[in-house]
PDB file of N, CA and C in Angstrom:
ATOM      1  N   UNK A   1     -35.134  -0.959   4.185  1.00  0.00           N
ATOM      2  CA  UNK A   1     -34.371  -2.179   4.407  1.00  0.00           C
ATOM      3  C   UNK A   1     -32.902  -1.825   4.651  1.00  0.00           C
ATOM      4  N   UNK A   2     -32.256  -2.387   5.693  1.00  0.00           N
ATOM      5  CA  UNK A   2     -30.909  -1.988   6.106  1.00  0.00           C
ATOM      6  C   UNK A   2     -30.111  -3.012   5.137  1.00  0.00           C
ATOM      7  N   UNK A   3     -28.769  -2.501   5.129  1.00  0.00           N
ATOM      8  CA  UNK A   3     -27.758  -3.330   3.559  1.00  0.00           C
ATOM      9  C   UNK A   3     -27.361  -4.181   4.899  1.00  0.00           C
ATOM     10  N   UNK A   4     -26.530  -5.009   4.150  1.00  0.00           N
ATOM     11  CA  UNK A   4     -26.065  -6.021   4.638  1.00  0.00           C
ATOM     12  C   UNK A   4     -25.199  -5.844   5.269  1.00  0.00           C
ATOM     13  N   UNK A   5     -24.114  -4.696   4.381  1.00  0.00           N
ATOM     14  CA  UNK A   5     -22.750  -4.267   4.345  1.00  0.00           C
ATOM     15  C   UNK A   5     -22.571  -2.814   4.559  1.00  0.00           C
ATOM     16  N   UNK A   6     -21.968  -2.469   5.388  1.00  0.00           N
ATOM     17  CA  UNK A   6     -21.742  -1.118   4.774  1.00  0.00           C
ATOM     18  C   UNK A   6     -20.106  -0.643   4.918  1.00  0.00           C
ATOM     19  N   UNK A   7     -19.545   0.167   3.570  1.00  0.00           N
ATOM     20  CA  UNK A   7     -17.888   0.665   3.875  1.00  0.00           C
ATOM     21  C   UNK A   7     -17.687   1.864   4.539  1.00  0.00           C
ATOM     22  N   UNK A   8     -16.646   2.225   4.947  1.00  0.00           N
ATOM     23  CA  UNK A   8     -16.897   3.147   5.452  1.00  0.00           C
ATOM     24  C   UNK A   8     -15.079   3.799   5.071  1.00  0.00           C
ATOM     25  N   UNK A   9     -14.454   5.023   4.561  1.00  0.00           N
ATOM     26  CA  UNK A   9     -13.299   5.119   4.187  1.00  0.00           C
ATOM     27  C   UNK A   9     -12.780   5.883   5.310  1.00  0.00           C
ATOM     28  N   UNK A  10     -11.775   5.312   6.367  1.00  0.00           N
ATOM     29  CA  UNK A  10     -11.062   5.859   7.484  1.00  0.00           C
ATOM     30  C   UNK A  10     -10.888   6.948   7.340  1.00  0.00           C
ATOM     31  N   UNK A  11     -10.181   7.007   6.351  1.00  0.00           N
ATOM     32  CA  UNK A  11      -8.967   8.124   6.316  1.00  0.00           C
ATOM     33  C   UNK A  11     -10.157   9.599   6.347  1.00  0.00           C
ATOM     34  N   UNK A  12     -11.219   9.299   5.848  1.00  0.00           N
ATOM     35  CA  UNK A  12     -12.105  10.549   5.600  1.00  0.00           C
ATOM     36  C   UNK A  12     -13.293  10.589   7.054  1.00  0.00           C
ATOM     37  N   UNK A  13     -13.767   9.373   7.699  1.00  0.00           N
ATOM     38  CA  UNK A  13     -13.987   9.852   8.572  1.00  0.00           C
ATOM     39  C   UNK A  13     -13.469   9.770   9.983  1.00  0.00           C
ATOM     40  N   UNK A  14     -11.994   9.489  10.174  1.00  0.00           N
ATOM     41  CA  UNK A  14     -11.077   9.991  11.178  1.00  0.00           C
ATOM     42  C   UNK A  14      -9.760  10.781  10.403  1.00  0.00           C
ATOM     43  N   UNK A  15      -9.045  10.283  10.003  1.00  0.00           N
ATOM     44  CA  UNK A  15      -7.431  10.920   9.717  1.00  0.00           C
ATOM     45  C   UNK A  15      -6.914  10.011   8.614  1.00  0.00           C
ATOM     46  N   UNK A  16      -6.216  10.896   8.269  1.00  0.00           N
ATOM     47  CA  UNK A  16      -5.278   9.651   7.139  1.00  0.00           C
ATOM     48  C   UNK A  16      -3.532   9.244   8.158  1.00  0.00           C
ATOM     49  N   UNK A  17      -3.845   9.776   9.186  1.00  0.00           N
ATOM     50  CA  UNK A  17      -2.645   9.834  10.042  1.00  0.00           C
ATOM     51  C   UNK A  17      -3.596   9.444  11.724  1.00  0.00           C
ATOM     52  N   UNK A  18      -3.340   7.708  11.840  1.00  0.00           N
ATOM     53  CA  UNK A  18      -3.595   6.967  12.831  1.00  0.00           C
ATOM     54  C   UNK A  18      -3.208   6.935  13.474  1.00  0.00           C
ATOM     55  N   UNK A  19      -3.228   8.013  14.790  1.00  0.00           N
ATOM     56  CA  UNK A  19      -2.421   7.575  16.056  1.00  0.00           C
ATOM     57  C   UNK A  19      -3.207   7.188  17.519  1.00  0.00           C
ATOM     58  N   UNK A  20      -4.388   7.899  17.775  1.00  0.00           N
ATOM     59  CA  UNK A  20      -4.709   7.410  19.416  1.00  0.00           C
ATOM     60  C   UNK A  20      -5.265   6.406  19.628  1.00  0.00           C
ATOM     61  N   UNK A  21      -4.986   5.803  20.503  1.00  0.00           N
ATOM     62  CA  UNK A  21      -5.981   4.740  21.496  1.00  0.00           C
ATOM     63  C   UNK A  21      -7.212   5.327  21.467  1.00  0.00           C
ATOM     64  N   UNK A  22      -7.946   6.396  21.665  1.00  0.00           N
ATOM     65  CA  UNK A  22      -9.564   6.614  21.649  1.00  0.00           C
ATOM     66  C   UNK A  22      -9.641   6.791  20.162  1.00  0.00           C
ATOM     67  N   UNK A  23      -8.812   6.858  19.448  1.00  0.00           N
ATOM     68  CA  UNK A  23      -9.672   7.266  18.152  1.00  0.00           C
ATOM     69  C   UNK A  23     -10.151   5.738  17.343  1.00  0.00           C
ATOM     70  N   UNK A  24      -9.492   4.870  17.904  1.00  0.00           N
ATOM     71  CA  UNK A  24      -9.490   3.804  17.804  1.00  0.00           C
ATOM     72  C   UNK A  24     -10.844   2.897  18.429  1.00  0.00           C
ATOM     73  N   UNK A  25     -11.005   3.380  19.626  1.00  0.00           N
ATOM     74  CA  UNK A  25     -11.995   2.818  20.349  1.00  0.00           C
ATOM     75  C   UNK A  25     -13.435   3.494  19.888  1.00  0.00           C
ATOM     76  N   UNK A  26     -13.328   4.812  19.775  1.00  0.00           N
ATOM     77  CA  UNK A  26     -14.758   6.084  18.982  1.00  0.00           C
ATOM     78  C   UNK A  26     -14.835   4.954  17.495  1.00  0.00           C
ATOM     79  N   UNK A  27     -13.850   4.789  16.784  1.00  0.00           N
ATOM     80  CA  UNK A  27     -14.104   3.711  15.474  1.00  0.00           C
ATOM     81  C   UNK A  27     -14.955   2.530  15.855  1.00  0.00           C
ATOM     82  N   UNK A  28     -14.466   1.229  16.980  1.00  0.00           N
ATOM     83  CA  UNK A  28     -15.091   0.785  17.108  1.00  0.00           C
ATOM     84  C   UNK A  28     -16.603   0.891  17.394  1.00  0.00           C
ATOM     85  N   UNK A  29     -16.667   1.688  18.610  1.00  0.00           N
ATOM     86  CA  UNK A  29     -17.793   2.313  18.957  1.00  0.00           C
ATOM     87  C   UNK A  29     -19.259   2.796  18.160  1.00  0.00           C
ATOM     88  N   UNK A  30     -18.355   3.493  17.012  1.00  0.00           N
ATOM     89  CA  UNK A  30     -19.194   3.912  15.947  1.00  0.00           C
ATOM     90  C   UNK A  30     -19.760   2.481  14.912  1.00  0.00           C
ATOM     91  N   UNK A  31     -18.957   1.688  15.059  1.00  0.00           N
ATOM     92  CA  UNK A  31     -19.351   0.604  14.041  1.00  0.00           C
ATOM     93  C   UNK A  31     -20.239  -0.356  14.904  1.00  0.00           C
ATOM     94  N   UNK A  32     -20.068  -0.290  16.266  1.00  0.00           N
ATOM     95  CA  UNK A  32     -21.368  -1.150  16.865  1.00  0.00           C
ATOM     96  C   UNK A  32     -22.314  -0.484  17.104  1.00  0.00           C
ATOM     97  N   UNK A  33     -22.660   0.564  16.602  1.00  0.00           N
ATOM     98  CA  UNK A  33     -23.809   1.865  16.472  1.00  0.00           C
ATOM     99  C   UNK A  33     -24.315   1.176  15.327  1.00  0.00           C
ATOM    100  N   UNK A  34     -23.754   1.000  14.177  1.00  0.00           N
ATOM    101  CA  UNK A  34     -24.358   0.663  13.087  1.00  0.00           C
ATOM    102  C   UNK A  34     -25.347  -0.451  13.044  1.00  0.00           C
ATOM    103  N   UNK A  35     -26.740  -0.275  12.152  1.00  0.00           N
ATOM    104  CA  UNK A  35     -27.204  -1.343  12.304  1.00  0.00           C
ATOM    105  C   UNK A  35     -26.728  -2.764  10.869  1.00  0.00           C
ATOM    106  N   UNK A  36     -26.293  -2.474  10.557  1.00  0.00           N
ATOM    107  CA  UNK A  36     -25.189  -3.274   9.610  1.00  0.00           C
ATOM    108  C   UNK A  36     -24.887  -4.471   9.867  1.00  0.00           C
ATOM    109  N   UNK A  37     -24.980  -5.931   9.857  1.00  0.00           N
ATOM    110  CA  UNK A  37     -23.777  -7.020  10.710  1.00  0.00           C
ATOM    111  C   UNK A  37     -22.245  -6.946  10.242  1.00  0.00           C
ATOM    112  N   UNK A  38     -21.994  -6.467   8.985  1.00  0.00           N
ATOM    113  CA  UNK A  38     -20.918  -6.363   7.995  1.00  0.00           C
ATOM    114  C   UNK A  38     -20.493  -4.902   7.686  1.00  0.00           C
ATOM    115  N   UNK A  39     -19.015  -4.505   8.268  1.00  0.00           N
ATOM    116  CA  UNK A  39     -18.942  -3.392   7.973  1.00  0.00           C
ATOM    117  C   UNK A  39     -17.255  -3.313   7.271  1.00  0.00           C
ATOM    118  N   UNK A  40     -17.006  -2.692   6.473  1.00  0.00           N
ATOM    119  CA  UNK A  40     -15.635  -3.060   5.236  1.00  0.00           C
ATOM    120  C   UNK A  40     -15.085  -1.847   5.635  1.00  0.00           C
ATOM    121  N   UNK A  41     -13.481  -1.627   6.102  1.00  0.00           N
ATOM    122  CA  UNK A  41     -13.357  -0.429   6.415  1.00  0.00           C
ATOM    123  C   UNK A  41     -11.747  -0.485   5.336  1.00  0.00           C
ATOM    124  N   UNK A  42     -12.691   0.735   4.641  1.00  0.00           N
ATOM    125  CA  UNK A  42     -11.587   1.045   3.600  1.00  0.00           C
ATOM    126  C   UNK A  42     -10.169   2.090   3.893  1.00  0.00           C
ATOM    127  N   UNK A  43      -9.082   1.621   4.247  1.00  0.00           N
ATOM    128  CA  UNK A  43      -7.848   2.413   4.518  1.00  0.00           C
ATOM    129  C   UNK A  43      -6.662   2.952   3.049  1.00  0.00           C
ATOM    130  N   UNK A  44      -7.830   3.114   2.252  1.00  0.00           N
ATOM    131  CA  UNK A  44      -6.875   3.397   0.972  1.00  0.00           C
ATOM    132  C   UNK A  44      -6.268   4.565   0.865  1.00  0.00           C
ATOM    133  N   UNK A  45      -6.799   5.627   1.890  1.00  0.00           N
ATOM    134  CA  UNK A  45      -6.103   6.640   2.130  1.00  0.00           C
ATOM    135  C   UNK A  45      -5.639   7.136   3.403  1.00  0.00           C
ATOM    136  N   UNK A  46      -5.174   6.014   4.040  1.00  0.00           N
ATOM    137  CA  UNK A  46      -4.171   6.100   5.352  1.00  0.00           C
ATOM    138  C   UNK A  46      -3.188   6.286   5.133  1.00  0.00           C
ATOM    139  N   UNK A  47      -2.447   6.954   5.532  1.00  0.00           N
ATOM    140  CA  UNK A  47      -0.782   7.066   5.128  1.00  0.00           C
ATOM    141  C   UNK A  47       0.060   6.577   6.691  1.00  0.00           C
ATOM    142  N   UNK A  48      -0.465   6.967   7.578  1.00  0.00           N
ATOM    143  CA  UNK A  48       0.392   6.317   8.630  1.00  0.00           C
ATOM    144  C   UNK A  48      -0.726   5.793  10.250  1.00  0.00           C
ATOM    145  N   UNK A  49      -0.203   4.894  10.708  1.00  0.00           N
ATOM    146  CA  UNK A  49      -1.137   4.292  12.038  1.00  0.00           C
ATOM    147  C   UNK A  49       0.060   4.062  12.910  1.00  0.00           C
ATOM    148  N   UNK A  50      -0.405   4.035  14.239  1.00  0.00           N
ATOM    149  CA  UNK A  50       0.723   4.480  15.318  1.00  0.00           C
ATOM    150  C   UNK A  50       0.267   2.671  15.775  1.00  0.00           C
ATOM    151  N   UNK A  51       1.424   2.295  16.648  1.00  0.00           N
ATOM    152  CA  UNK A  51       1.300   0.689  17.231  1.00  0.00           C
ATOM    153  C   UNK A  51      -0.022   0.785  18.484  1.00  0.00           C
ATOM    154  N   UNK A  52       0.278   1.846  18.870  1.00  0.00           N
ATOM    155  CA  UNK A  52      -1.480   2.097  19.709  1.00  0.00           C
ATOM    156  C   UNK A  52      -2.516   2.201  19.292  1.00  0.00           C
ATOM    157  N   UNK A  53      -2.547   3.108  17.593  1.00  0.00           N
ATOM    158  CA  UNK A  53      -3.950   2.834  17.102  1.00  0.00           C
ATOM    159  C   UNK A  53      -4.166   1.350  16.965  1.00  0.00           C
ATOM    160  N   UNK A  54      -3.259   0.363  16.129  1.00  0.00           N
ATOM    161  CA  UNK A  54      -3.100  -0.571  15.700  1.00  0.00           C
ATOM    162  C   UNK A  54      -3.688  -1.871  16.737  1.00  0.00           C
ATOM    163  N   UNK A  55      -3.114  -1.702  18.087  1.00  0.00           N
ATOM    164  CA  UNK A  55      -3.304  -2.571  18.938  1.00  0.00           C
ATOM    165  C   UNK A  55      -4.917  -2.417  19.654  1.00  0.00           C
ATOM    166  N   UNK A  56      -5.059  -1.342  20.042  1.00  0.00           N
ATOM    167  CA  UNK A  56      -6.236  -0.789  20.203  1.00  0.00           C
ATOM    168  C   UNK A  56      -7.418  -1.201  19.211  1.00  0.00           C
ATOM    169  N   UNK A  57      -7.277  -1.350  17.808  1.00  0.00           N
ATOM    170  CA  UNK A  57      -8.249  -1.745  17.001  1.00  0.00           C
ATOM    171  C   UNK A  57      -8.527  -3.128  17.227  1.00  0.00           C
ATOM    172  N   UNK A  58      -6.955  -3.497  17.304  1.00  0.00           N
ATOM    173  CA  UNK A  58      -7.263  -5.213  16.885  1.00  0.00           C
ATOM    174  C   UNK A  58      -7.596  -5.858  18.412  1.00  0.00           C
ATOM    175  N   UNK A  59      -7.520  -5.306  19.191  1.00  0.00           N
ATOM    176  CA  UNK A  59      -7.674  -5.676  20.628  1.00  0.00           C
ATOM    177  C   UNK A  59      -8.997  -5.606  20.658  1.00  0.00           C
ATOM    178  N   UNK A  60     -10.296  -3.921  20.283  1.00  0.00           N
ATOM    179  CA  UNK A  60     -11.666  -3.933  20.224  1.00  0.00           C
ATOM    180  C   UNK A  60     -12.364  -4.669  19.687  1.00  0.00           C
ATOM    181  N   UNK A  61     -11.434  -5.068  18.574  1.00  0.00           N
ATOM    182  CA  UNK A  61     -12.337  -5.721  17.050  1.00  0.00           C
ATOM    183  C   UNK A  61     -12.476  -7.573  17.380  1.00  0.00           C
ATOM    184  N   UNK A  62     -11.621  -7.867  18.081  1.00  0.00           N
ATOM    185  CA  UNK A  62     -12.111  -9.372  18.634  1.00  0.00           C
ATOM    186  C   UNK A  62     -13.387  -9.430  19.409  1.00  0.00           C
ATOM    187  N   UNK A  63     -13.454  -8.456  20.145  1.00  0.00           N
ATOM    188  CA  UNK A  63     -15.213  -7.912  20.994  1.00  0.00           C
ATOM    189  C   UNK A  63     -16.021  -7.909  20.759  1.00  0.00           C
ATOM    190  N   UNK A  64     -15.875  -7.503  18.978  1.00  0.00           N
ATOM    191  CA  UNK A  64     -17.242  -6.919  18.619  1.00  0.00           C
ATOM    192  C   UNK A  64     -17.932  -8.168  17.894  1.00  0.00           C
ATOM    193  N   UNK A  65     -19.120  -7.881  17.936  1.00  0.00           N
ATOM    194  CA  UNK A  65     -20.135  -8.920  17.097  1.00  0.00           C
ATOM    195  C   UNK A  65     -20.805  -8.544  16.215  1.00  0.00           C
ATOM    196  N   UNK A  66     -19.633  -8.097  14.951  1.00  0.00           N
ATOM    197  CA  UNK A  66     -20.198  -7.839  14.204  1.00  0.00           C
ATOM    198  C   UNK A  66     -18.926  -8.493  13.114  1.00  0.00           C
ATOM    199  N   UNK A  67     -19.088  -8.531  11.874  1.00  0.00           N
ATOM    200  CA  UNK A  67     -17.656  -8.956  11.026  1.00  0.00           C
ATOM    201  C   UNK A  67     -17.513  -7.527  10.292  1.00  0.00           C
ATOM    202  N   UNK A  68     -15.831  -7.848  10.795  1.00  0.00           N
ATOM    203  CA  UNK A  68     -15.439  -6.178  10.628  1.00  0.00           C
ATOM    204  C   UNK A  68     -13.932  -6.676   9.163  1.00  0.00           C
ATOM    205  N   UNK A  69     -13.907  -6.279   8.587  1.00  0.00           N
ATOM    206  CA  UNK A  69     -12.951  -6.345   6.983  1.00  0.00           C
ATOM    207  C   UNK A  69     -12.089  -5.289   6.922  1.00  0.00           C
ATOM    208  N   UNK A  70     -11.412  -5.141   6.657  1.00  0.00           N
ATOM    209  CA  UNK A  70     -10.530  -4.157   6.500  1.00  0.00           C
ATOM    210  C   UNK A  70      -9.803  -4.364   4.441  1.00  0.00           C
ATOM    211  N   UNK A  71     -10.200  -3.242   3.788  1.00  0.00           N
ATOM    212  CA  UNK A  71      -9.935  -3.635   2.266  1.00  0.00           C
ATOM    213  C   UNK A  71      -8.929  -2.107   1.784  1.00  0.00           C
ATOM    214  N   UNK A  72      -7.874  -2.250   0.672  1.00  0.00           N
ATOM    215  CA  UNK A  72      -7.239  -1.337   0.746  1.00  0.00           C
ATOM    216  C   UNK A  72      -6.022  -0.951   1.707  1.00  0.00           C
ATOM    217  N   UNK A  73      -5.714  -1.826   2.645  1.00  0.00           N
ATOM    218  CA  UNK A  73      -4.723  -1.607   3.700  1.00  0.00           C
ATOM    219  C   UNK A  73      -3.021  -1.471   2.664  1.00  0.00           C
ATOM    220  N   UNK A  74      -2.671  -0.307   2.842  1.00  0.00           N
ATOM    221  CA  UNK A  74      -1.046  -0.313   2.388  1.00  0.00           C
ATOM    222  C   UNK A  74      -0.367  -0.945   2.814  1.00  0.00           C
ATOM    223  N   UNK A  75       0.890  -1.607   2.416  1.00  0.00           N
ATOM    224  CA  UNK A  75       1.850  -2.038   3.104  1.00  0.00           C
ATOM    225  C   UNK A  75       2.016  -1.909   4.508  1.00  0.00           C
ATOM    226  N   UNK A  76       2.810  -0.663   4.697  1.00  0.00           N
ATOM    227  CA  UNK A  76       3.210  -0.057   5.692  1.00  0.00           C
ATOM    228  C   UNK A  76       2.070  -0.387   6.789  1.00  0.00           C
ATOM    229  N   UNK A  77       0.616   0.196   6.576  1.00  0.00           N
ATOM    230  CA  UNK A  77      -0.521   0.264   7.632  1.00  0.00           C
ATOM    231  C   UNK A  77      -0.333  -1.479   7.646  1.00  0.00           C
ATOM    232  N   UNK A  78      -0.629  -2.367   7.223  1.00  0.00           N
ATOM    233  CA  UNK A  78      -0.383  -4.284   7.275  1.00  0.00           C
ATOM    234  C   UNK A  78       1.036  -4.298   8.184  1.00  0.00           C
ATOM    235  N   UNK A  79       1.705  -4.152   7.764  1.00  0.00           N
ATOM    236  CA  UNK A  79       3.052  -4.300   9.136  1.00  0.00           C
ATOM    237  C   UNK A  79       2.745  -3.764  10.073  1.00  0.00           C
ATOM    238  N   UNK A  80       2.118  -2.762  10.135  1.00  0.00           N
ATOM    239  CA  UNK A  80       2.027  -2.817  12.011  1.00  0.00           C
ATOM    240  C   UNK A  80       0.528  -3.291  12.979  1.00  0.00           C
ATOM    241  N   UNK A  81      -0.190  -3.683  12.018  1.00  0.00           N
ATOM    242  CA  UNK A  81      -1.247  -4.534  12.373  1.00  0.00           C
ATOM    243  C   UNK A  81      -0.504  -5.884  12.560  1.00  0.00           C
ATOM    244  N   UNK A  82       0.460  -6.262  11.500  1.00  0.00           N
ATOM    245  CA  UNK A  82       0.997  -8.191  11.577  1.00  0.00           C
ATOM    246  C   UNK A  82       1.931  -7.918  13.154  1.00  0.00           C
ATOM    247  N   UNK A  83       2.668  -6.609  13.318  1.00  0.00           N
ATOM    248  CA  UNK A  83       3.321  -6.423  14.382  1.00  0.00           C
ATOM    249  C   UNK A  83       2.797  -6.416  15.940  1.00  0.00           C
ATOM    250  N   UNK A  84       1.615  -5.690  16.075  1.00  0.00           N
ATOM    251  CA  UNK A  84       1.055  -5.941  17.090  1.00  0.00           C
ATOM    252  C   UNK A  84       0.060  -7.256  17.190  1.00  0.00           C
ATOM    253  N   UNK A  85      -0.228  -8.085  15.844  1.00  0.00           N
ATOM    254  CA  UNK A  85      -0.769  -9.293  16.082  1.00  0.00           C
ATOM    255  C   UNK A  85       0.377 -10.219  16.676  1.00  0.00           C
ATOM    256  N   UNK A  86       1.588 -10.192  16.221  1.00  0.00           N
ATOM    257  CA  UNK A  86       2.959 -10.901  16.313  1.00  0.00           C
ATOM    258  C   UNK A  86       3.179 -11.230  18.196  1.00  0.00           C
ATOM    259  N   UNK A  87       2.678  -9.811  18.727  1.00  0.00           N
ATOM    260  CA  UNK A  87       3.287  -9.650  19.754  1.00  0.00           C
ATOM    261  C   UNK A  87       2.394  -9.932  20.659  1.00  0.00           C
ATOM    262  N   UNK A  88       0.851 -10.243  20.311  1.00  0.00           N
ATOM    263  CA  UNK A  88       0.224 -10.215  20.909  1.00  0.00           C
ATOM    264  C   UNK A  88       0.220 -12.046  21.263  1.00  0.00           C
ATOM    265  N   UNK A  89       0.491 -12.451  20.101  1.00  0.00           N
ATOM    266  CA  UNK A  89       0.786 -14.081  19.815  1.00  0.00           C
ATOM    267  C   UNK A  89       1.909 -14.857  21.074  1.00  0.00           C
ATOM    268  N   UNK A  90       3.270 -13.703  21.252  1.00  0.00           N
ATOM    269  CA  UNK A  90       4.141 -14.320  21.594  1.00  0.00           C
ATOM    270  C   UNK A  90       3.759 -14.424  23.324  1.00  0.00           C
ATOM    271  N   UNK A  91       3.133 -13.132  23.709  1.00  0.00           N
ATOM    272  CA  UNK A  91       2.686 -12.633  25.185  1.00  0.00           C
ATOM    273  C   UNK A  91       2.186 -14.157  25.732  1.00  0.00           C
ATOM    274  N   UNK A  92       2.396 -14.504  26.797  1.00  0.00           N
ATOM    275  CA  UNK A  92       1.775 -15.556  27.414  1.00  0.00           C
ATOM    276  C   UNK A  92       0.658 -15.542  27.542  1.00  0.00           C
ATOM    277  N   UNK A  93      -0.181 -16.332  27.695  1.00  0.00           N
ATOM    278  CA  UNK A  93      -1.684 -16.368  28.077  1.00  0.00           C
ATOM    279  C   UNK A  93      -1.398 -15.950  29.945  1.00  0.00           C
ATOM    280  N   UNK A  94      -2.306 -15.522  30.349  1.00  0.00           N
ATOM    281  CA  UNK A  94      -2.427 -15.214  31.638  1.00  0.00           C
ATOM    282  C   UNK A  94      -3.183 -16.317  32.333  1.00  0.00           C
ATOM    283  N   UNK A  95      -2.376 -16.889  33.606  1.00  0.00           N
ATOM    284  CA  UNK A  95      -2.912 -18.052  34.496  1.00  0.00           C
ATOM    285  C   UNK A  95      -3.688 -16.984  35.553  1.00  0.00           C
ATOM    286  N   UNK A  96      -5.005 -17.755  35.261  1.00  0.00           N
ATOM    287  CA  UNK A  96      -6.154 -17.692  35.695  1.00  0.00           C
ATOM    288  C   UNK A  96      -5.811 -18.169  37.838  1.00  0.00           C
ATOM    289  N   UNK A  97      -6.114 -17.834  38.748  1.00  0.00           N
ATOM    290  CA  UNK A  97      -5.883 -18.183  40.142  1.00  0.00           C
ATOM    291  C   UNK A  97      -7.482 -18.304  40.505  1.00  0.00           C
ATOM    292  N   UNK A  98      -7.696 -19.370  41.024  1.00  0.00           N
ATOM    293  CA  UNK A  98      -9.376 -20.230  41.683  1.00  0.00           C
ATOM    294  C   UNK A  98      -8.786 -19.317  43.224  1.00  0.00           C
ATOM    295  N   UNK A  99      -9.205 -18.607  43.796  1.00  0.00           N
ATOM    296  CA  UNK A  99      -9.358 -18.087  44.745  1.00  0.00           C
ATOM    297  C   UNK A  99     -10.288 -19.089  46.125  1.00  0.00           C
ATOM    298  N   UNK A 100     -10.958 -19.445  45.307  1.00  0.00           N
ATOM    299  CA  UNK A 100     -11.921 -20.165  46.251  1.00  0.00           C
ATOM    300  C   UNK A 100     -11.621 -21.447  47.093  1.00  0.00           C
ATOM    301  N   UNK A 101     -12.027 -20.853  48.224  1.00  0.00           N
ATOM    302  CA  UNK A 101     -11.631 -22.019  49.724  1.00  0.00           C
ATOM    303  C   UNK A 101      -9.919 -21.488  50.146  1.00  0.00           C
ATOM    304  N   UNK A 102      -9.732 -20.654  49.604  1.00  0.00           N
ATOM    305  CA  UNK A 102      -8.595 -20.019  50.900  1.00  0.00           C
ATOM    306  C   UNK A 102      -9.198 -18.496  51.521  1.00  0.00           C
ATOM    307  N   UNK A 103      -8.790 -19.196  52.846  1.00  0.00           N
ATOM    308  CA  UNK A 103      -9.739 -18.399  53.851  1.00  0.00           C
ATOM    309  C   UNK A 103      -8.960 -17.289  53.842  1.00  0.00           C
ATOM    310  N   UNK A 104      -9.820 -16.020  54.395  1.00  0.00           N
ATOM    311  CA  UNK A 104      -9.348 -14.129  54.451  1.00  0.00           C
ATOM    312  C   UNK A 104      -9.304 -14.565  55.761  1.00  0.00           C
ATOM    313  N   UNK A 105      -7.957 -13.802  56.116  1.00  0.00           N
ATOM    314  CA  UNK A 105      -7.552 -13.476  57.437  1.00  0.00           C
ATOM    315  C   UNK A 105      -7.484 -11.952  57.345  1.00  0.00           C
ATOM    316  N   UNK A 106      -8.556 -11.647  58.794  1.00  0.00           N
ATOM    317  CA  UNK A 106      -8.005  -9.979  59.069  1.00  0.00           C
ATOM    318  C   UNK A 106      -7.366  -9.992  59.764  1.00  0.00           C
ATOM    319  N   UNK A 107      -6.191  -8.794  59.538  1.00  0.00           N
ATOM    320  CA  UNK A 107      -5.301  -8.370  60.525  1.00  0.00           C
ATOM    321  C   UNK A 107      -5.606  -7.327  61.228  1.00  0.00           C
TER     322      UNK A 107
END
């Protein structure tokens, strides 16, 4: 029988020092491998995350369909998750353009 939940502690199976965009995306990746719906990712021994790991997570982790927790987050690692949520908030939404019924002209 598969758990419901499963944790998993960052810092031990990537780095306690968060910096790339793929290491970020291999995390996600690995957690939609899991057959789990619930996965708790413990950062109690992170000491530092770069604004690319940060954005990169929280950018994958809206994707995924699974509920993803984060427990144990330090200070420091929470400010730059609230920072790239902050910024992601202020960014405009992007206007969408209906293409359709204006005619292609070749030149």
């Amino acid at each position: 029988m598969i758990s419901r939940s499963k944790t998993i502690n960052v810092a031990q199976v990537l780095s306690a020092n968060l910096a790339l965009r793929e290491t970020a995306t291999r995390l996600v990746q690995y957690i939609e491998g899991l057959p789990n719906p619930e996965v708790v990712l413990d950062f109690s021994d992170v000491k530092t995350i770069s604004r690319s790991f940060a954005h990169e997570y929280s950018t994958r982790k809206r994707d995924i369909h699974k509920q993803i927790r984060e427990a144990n987050v330090s200070a420091d690692v929470a400010k730059m998750f609230a920072v790239v949520e902050e910024a992601r908030a202020k960014r405009p939404s992007h206007t969408r353009i209906d293409f359709e019924g204006i005619p292609v002209i070749n030149l």
